[in-house]
N, C-alpha and C. Protein backbone atom coordinates (compact mmCIF):
# COMPACT_ATOMS: atom_id res chain seq x y z
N UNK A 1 122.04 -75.13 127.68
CA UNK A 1 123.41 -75.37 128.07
C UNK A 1 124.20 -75.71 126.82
N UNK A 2 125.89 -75.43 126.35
CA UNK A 2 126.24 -75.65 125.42
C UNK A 2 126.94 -76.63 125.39
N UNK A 3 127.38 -77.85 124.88
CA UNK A 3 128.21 -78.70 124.77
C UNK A 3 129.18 -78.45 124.52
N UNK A 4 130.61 -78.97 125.07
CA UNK A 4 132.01 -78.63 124.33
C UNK A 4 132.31 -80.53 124.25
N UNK A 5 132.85 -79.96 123.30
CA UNK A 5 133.87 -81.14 122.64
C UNK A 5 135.44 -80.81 122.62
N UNK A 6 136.17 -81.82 123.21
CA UNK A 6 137.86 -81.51 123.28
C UNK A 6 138.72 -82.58 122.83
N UNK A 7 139.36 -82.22 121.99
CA UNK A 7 140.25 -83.20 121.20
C UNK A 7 141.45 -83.65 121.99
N UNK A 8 141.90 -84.80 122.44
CA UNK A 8 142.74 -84.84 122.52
C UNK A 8 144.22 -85.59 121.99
N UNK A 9 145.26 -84.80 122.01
CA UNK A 9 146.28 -85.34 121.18
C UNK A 9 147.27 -85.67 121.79
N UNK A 10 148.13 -86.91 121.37
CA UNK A 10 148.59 -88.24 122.16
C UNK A 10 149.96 -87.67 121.39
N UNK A 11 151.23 -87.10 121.50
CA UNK A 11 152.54 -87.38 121.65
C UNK A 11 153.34 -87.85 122.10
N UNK A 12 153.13 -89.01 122.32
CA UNK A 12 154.50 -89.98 122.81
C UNK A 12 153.63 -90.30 124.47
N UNK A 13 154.16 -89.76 125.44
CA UNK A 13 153.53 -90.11 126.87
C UNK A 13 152.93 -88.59 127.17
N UNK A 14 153.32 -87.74 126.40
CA UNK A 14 152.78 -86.36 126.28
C UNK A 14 151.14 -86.06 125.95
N UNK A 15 150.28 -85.61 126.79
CA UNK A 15 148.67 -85.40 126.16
C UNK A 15 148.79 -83.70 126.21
N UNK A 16 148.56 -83.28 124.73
CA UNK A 16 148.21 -81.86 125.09
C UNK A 16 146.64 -81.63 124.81
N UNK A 17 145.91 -80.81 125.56
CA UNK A 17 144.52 -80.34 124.88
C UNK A 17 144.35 -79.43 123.94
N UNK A 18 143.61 -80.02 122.94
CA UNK A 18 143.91 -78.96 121.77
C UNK A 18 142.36 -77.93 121.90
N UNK A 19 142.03 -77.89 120.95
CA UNK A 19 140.63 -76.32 120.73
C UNK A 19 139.62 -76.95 121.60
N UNK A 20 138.98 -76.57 122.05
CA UNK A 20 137.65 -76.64 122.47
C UNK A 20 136.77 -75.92 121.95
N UNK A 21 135.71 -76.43 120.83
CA UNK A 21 134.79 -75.67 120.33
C UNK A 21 133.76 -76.14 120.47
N UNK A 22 132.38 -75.07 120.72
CA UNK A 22 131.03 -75.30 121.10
C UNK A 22 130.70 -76.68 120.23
N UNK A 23 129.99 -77.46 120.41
CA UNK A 23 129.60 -78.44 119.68
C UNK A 23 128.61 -77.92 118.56
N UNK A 24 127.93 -76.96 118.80
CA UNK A 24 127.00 -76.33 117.71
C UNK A 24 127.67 -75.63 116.41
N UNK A 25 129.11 -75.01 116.89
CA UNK A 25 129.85 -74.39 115.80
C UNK A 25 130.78 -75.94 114.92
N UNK A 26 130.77 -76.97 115.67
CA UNK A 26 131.51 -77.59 114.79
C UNK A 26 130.39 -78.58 113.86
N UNK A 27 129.00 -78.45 114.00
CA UNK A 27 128.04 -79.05 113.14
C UNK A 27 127.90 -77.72 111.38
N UNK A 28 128.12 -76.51 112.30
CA UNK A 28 128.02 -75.33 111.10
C UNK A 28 129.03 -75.07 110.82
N UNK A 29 129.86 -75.72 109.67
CA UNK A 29 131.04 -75.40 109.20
C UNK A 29 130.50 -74.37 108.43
N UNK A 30 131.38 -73.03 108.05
CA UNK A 30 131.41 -72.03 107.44
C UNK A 30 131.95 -71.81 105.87
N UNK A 31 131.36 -71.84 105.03
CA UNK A 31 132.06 -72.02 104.03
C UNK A 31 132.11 -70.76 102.72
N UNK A 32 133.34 -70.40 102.13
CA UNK A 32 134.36 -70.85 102.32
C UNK A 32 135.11 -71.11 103.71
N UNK A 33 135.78 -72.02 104.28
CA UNK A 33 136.37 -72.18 105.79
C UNK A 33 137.60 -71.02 106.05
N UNK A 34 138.74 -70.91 104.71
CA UNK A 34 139.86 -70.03 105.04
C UNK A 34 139.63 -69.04 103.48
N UNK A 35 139.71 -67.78 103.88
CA UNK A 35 140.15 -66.57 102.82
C UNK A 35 141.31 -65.80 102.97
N UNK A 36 141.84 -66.25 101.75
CA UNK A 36 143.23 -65.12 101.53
C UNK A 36 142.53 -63.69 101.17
N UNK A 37 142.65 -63.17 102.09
CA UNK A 37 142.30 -61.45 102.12
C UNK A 37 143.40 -60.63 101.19
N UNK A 38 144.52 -61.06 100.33
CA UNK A 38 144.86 -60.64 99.14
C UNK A 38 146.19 -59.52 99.99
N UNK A 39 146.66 -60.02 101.29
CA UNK A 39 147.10 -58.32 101.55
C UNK A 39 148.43 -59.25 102.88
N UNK A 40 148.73 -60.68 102.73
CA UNK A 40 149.27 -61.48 102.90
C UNK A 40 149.09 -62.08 104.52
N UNK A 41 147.44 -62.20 104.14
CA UNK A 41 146.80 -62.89 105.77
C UNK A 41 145.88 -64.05 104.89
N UNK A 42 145.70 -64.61 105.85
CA UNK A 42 143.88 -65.57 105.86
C UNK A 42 143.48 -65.47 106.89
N UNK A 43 141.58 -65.28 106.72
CA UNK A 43 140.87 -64.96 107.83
C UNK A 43 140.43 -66.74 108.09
N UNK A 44 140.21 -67.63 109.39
CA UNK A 44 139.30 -68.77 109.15
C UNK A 44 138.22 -67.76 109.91
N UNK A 45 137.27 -68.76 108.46
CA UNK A 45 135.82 -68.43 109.11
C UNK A 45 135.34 -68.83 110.35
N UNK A 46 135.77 -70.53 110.58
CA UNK A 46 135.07 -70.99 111.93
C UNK A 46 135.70 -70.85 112.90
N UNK A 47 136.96 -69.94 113.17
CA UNK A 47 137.37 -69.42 114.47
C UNK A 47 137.48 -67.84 114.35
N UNK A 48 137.59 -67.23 113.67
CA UNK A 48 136.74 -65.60 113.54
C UNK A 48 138.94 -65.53 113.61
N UNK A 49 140.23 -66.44 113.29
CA UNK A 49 141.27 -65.91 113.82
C UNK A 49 142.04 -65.67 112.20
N UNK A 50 142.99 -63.98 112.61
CA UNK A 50 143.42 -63.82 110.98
C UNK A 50 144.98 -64.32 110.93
N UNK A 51 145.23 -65.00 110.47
CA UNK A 51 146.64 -65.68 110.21
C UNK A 51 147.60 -65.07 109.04
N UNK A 52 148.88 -65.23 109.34
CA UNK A 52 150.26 -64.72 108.89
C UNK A 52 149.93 -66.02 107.80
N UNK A 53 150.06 -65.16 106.28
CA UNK A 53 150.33 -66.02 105.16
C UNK A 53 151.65 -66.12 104.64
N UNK A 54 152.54 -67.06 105.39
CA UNK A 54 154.07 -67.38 104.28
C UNK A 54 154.29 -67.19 102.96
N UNK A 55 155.68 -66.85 102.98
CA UNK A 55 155.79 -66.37 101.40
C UNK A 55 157.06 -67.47 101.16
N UNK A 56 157.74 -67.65 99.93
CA UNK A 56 158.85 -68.41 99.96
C UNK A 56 159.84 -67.55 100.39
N UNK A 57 159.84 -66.61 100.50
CA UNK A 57 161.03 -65.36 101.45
C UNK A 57 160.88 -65.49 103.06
N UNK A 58 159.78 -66.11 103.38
CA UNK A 58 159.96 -65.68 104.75
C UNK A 58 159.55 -67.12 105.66
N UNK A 59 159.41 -68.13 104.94
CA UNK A 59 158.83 -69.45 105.40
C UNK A 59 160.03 -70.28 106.13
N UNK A 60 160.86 -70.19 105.81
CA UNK A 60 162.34 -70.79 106.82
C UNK A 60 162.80 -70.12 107.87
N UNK A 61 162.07 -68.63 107.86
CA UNK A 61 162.74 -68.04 109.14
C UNK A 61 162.52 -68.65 110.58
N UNK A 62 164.01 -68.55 111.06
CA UNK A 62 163.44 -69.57 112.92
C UNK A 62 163.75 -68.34 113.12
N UNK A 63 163.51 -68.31 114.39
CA UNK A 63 163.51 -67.59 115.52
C UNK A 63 163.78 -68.90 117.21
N UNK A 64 164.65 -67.54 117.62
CA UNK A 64 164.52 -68.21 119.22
C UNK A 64 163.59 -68.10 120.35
N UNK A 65 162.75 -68.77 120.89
CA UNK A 65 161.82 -68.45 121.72
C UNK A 65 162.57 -67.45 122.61
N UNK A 66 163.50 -68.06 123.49
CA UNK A 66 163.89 -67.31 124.91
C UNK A 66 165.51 -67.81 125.09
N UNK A 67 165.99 -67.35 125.96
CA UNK A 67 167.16 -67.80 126.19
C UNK A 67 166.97 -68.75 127.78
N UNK A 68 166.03 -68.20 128.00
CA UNK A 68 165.60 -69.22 129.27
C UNK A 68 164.02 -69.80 129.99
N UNK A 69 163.22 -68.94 130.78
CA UNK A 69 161.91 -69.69 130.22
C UNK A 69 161.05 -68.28 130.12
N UNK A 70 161.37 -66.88 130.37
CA UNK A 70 160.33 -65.87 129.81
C UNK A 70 160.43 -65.45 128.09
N UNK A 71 159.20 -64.95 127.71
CA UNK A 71 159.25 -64.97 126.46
C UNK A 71 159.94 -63.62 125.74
N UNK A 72 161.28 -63.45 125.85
CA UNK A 72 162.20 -62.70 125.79
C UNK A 72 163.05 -62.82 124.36
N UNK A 73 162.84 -63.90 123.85
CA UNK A 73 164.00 -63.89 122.69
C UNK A 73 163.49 -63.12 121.46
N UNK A 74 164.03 -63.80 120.16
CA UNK A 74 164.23 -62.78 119.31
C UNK A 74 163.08 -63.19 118.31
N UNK A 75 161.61 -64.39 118.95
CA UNK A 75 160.62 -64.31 118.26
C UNK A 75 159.97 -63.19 118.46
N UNK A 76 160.11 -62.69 119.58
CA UNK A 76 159.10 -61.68 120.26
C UNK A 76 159.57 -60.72 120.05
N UNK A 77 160.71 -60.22 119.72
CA UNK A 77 161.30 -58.94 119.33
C UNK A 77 161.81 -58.44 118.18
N UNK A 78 162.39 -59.47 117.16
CA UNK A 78 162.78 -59.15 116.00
C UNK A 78 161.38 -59.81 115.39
N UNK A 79 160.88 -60.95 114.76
CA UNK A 79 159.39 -61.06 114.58
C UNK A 79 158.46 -60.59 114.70
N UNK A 80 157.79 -60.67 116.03
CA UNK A 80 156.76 -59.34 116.33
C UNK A 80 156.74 -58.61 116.40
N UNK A 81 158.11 -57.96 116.59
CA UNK A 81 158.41 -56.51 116.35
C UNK A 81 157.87 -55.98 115.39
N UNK A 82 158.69 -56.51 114.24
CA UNK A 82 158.33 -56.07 112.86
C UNK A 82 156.73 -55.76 113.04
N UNK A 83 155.87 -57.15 113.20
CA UNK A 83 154.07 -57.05 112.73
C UNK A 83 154.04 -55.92 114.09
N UNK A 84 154.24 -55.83 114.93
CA UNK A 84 153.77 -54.92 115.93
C UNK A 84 154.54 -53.36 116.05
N UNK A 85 155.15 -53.48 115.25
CA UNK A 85 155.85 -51.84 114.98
C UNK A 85 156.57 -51.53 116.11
N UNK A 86 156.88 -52.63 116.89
CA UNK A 86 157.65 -51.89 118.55
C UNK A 86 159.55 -51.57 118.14
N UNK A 87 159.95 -52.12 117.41
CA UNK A 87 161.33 -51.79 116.99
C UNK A 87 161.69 -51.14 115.74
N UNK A 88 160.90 -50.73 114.77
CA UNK A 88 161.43 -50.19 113.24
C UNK A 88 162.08 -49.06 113.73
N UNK A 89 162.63 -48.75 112.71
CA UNK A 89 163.35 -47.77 113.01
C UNK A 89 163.46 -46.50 111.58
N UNK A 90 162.90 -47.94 110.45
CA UNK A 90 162.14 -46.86 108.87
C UNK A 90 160.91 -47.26 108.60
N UNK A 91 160.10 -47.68 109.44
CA UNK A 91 158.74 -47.56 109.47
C UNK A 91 158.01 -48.77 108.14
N UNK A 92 159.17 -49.90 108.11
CA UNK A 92 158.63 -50.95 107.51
C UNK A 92 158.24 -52.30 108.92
N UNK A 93 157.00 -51.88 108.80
CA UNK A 93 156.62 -52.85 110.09
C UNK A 93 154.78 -52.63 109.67
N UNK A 94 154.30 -54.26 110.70
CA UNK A 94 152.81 -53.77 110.29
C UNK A 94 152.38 -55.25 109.70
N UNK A 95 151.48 -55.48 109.63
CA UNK A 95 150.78 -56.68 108.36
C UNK A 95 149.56 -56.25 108.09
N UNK A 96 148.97 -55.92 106.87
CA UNK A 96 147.84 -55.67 106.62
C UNK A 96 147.61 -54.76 107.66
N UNK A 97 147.89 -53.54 107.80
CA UNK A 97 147.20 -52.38 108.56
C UNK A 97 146.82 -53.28 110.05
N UNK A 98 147.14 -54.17 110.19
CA UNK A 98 147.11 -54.63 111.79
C UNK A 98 148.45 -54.55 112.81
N UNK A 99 148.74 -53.92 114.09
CA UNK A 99 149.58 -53.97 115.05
C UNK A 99 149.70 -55.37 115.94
N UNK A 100 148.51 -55.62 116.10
CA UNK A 100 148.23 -56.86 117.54
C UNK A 100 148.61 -58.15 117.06
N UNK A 101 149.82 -58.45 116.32
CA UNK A 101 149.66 -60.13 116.18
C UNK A 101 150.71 -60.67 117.54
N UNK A 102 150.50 -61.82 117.37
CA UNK A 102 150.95 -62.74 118.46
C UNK A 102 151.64 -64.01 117.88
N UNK A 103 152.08 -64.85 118.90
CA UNK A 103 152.30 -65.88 118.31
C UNK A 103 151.25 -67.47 118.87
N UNK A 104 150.59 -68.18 118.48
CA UNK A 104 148.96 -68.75 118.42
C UNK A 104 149.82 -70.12 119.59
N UNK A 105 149.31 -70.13 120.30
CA UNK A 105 148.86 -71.01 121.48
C UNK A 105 148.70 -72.23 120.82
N UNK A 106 148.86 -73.50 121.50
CA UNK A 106 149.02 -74.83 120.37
C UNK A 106 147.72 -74.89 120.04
N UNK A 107 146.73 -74.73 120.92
CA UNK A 107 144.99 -75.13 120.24
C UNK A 107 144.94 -74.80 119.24
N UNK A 108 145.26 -72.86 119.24
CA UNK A 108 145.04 -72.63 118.00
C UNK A 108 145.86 -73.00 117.19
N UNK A 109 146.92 -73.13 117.07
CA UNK A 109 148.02 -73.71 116.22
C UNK A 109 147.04 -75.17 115.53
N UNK A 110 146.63 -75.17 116.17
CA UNK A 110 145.92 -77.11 115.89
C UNK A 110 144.90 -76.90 115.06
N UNK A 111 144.03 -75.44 115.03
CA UNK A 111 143.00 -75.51 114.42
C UNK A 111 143.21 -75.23 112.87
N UNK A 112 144.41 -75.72 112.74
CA UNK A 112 144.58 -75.21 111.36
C UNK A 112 145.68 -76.22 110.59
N UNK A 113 145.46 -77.28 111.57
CA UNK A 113 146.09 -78.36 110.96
C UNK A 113 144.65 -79.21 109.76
N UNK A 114 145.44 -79.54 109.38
CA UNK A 114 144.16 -80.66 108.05
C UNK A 114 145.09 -81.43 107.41
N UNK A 115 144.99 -82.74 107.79
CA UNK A 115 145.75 -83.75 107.02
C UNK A 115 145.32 -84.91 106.38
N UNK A 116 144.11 -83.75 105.93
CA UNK A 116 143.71 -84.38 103.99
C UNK A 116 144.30 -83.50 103.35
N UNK A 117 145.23 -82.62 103.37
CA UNK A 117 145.49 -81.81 102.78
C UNK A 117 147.24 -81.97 102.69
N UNK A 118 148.29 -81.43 101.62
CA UNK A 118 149.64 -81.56 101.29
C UNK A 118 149.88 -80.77 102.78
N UNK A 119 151.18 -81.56 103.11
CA UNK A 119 151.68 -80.83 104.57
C UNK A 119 150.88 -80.82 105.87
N UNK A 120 149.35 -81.58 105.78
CA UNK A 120 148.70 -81.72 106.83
C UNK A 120 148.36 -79.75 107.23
N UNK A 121 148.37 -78.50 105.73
CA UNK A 121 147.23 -77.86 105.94
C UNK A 121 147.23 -77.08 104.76
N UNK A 122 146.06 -76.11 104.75
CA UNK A 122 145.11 -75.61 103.65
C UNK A 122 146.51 -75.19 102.72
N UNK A 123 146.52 -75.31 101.40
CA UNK A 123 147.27 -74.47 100.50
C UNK A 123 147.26 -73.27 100.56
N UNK A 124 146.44 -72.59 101.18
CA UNK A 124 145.79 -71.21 101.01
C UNK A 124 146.69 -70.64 102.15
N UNK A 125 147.10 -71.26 102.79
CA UNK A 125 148.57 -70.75 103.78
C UNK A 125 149.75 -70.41 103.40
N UNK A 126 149.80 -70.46 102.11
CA UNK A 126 151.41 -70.51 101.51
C UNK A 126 152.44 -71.54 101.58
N UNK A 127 153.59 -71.46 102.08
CA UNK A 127 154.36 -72.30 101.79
C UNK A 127 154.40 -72.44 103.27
N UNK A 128 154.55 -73.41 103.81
CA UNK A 128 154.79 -74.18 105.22
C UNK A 128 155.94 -74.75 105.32
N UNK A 129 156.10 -74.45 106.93
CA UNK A 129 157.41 -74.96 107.48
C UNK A 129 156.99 -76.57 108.08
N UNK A 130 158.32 -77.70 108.29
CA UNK A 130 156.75 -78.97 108.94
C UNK A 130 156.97 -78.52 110.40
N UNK A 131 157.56 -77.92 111.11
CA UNK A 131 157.17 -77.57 112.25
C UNK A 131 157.06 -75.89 112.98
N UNK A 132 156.11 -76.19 113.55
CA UNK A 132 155.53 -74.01 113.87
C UNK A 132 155.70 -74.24 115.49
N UNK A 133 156.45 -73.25 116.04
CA UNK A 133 156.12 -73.28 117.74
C UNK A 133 155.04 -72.36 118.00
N UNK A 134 154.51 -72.70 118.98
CA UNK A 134 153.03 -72.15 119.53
C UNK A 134 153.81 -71.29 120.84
N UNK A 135 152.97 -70.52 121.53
CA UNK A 135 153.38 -69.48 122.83
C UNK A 135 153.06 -70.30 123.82
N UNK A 136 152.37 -71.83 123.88
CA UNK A 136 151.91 -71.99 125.20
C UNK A 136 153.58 -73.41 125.92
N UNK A 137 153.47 -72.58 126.60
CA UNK A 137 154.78 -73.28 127.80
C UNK A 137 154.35 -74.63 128.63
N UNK A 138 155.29 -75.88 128.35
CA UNK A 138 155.23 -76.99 128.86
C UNK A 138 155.32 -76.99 130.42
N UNK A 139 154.11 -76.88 131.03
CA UNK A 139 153.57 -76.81 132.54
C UNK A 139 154.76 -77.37 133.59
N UNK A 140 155.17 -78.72 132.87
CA UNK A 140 156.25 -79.47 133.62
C UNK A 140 157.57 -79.08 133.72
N UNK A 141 157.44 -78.25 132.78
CA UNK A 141 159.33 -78.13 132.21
C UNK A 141 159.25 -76.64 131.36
N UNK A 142 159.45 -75.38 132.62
CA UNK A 142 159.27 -73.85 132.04
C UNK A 142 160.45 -73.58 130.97
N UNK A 143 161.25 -74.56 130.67
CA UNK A 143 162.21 -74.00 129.39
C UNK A 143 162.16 -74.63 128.22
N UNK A 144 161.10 -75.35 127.88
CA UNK A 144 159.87 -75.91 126.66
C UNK A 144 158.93 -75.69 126.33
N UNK A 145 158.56 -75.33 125.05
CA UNK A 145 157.24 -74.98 124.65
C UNK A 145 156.71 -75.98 123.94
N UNK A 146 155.54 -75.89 123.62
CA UNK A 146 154.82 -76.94 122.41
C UNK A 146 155.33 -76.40 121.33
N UNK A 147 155.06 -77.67 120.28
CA UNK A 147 155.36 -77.29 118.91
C UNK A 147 154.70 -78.69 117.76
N UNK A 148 154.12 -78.17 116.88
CA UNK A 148 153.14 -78.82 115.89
C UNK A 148 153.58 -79.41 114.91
N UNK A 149 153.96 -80.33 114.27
CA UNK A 149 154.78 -81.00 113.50
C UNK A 149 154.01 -80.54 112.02
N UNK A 150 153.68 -80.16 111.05
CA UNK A 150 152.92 -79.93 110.44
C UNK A 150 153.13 -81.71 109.14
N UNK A 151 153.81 -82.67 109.38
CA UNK A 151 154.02 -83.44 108.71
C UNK A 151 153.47 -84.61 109.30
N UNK A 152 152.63 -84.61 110.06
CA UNK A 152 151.42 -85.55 110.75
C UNK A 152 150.77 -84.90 112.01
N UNK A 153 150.79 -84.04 112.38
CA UNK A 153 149.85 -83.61 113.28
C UNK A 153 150.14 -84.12 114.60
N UNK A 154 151.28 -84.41 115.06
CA UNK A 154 151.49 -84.71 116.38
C UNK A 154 152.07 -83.21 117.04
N UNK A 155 152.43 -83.33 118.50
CA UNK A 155 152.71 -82.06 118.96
C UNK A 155 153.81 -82.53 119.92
N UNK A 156 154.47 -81.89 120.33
CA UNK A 156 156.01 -82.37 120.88
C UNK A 156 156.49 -81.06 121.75
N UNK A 157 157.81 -81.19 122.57
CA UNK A 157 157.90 -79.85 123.46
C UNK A 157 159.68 -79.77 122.70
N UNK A 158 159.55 -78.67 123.16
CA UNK A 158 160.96 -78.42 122.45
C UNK A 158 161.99 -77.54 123.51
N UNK A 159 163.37 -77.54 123.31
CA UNK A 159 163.96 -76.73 124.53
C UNK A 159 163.30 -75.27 123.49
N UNK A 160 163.13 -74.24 124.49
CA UNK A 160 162.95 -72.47 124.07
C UNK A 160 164.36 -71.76 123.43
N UNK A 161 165.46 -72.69 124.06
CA UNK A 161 166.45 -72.06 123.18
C UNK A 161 166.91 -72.45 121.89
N UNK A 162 165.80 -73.17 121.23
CA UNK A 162 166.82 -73.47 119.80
C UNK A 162 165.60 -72.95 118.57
N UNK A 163 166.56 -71.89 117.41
CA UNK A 163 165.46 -71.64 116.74
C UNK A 163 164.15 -72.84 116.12
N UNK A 164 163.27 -72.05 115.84
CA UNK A 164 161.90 -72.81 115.13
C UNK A 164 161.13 -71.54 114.42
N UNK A 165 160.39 -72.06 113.27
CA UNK A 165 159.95 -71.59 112.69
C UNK A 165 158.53 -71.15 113.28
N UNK A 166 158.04 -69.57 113.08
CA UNK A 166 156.47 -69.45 113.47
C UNK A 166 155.83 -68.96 112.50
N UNK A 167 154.59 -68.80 112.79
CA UNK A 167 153.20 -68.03 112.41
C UNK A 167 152.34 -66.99 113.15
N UNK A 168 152.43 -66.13 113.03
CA UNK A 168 151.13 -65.02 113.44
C UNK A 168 150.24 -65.41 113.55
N UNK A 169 149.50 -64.78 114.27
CA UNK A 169 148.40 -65.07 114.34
C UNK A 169 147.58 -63.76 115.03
N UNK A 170 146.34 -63.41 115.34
CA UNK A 170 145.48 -62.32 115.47
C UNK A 170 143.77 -61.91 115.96
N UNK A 171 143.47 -62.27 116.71
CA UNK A 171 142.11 -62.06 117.28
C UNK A 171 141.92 -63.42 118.02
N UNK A 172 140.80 -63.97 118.51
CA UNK A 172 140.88 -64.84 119.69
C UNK A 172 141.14 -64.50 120.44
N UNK A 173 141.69 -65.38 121.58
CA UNK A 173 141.52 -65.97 123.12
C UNK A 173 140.60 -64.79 123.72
């Protein structure tokens, strides 16, 4: 039988559940843990997930989740567009020869927090925004999403209509 272990994280009166990983994968850390694949991603080793590497050109961009609570706004269409090729129109779209990115669910959003590290994560990410919104929707309240503070590791809900900064993300769930 496998053990899981689940973190949980305390925002204010807010509990969100963050990763759940086998207890056996979190004794075998993988090392190196994150690789810049040179082509403006990082793969982590111990979640098999390939991540959007910020540049100082593109690290302030917000985006709007939605204008109300489906995921309709202009992260999902001008953003993913671009990595998913659904809107070009001169065929600059794409990341590293991949179509399928997304935008990472708070767990995963979480698994890539580290705050032994400047900004609470790896340098090897580029330049960081202190807060990233995740895709997963506040159960209580459908016109809020989570969102990750990257300047202590707490997690907070936010209205969907006001821009925030994201990250890609790619393989998982």
């Amino acid at each position: 039988m496998t053990t899981f272990v689940s973190r949980i994280v305390a925002a204010g009166a807010l509990l969100a559940v963050a990763a759940t990983v086998p207890l056996a994968a979190q004794k075998s850390r993988p090392s190196p843990r994150f690789v810049d694949n040179g082509n403006g991603t990082v793969t982590d080793n111990q979640t098999g997930l390939m991540w959007e590497k910020k540049t100082t050109a593109n690290v302030a961009d917000a985006y709007v989740w939605s204008t109300g609570t489906a995921p309709d706004g202009p992260v999902f269409f001008d953003f993913l567009g671009r990595l998913r090729c659904t809107n070009s129109t001169d065929g600059s779209c794409g990341l590293a020869g991949h179509y399928d990115w997304r935008i990472p669910n708070i767990s995963e959003l979480q698994t890539i927090l580290d705050c032994s590290q400047p900004n609470c994560i790896d340098p090897i990410f580029g330049p960081t925004a202190p807060f990233y919104v995740s895709s997963t929707t506040d159960l209580n309240h459908p016109s809020t999403v989570w969102v990750l503070y990257f300047g202590n590791g707490s997690v907070f809900t936010q209205a969907k209509n006001l821009p925030q900064q994201v990250r890609a993300v790619r393989g998982g769930q």
